[in-house]
C-alpha atoms as a PDB file:
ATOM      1  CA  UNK A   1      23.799   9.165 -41.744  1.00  0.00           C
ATOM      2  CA  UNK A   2      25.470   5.855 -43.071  1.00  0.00           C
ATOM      3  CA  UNK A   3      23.848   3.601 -44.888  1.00  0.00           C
ATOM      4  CA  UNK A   4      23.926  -0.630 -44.732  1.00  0.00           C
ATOM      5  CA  UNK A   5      25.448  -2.347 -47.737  1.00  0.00           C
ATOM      6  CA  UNK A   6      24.548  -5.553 -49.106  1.00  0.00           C
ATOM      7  CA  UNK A   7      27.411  -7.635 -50.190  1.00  0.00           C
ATOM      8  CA  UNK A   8      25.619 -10.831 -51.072  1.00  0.00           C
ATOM      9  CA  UNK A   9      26.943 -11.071 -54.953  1.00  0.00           C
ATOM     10  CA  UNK A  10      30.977 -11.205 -53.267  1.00  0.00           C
ATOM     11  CA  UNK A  11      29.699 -13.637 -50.843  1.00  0.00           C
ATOM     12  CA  UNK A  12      28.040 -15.422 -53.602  1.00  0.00           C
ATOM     13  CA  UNK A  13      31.103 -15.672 -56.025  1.00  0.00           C
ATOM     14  CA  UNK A  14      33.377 -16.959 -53.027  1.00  0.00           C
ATOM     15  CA  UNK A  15      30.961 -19.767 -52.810  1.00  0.00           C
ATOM     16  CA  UNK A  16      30.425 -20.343 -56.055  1.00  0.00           C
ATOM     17  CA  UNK A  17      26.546 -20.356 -56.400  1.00  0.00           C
ATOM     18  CA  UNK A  18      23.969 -19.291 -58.515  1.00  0.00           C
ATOM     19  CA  UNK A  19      21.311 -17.015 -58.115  1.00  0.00           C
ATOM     20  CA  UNK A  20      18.813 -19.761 -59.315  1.00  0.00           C
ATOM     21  CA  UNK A  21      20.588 -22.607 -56.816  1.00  0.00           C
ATOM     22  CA  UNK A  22      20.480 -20.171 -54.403  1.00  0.00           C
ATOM     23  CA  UNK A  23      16.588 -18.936 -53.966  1.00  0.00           C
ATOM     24  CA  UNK A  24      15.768 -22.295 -54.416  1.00  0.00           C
ATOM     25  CA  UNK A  25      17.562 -23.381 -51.689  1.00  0.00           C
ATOM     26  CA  UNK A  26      16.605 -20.465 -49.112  1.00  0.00           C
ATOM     27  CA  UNK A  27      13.114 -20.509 -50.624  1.00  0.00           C
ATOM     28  CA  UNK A  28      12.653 -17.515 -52.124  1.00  0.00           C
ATOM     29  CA  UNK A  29      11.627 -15.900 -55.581  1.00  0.00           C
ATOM     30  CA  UNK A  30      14.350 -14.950 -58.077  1.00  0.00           C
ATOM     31  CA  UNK A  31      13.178 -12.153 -58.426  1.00  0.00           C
ATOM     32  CA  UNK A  32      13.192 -10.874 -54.693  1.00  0.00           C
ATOM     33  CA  UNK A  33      16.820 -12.509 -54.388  1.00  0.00           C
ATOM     34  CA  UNK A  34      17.683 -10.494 -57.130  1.00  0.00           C
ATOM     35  CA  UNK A  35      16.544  -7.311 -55.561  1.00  0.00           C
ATOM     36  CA  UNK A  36      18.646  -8.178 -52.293  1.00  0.00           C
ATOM     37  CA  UNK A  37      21.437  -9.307 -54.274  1.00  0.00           C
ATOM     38  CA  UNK A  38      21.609  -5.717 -56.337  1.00  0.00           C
ATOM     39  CA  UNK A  39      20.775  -3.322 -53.216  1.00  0.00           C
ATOM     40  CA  UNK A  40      17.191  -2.448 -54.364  1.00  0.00           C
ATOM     41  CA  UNK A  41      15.857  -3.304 -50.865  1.00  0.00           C
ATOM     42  CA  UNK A  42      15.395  -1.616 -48.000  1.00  0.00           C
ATOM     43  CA  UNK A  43      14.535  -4.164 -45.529  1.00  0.00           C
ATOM     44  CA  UNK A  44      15.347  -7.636 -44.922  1.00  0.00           C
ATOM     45  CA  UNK A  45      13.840 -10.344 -43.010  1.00  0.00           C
ATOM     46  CA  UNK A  46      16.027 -11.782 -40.213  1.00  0.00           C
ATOM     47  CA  UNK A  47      14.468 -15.363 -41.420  1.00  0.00           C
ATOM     48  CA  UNK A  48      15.719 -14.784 -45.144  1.00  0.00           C
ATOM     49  CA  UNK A  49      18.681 -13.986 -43.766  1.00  0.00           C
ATOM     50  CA  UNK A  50      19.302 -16.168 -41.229  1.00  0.00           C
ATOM     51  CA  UNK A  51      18.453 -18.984 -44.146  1.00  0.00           C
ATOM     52  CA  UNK A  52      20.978 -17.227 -46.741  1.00  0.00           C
ATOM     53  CA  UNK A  53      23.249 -17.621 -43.821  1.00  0.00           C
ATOM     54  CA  UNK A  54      22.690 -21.275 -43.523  1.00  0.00           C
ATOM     55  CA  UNK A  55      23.185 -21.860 -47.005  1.00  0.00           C
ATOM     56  CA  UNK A  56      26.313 -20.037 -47.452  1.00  0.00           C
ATOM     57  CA  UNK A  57      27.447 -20.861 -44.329  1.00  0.00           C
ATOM     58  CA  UNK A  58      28.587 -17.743 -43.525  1.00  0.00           C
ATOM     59  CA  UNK A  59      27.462 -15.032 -40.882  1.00  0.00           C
ATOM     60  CA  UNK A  60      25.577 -12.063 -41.366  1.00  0.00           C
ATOM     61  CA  UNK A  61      28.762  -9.617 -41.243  1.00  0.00           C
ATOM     62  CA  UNK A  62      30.080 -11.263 -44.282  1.00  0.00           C
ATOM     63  CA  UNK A  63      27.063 -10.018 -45.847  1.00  0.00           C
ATOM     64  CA  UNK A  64      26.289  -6.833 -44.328  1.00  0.00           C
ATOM     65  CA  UNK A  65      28.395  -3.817 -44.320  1.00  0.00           C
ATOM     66  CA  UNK A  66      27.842   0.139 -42.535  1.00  0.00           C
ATOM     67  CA  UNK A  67      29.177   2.333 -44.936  1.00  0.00           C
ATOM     68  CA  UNK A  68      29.746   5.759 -43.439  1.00  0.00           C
ATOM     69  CA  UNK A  69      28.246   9.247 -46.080  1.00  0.00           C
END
């Protein structure tokens, strides 16, 4: 079974932002922008995402990725 990458640290260099600019803007801790921003999650809310979205003004497929095993 594949697995779903995270790839919100390239997205985040292309636009150049911080990780503290950027929870403050979506509205969310450091800490648990950290966690999504490393791949120590295994969930995501479609509202944090939706909001990292708007921020970055990107969509979600520039941030997710399938990666086959």
């Amino acid at each position: 079974m594949g697995k779903i990458i995270l790839r919100l640290d390239r997205m985040m260099v292309e636009r150049k932002i911080s990780l503290n600019e950027l929870a403050e803007r979506v509205g969310i801790s450091n800490v648990n922008l950290s966690k999504i921003k490393n791949n120590k999650v295994t969930a995501i809310r479609f509202s944090t995402l939706a909001s990292i979205c708007e921020v970055l003004d990107c969509n979600a497929g520039d941030i997710l990725e399938y990666q086959k095993e």
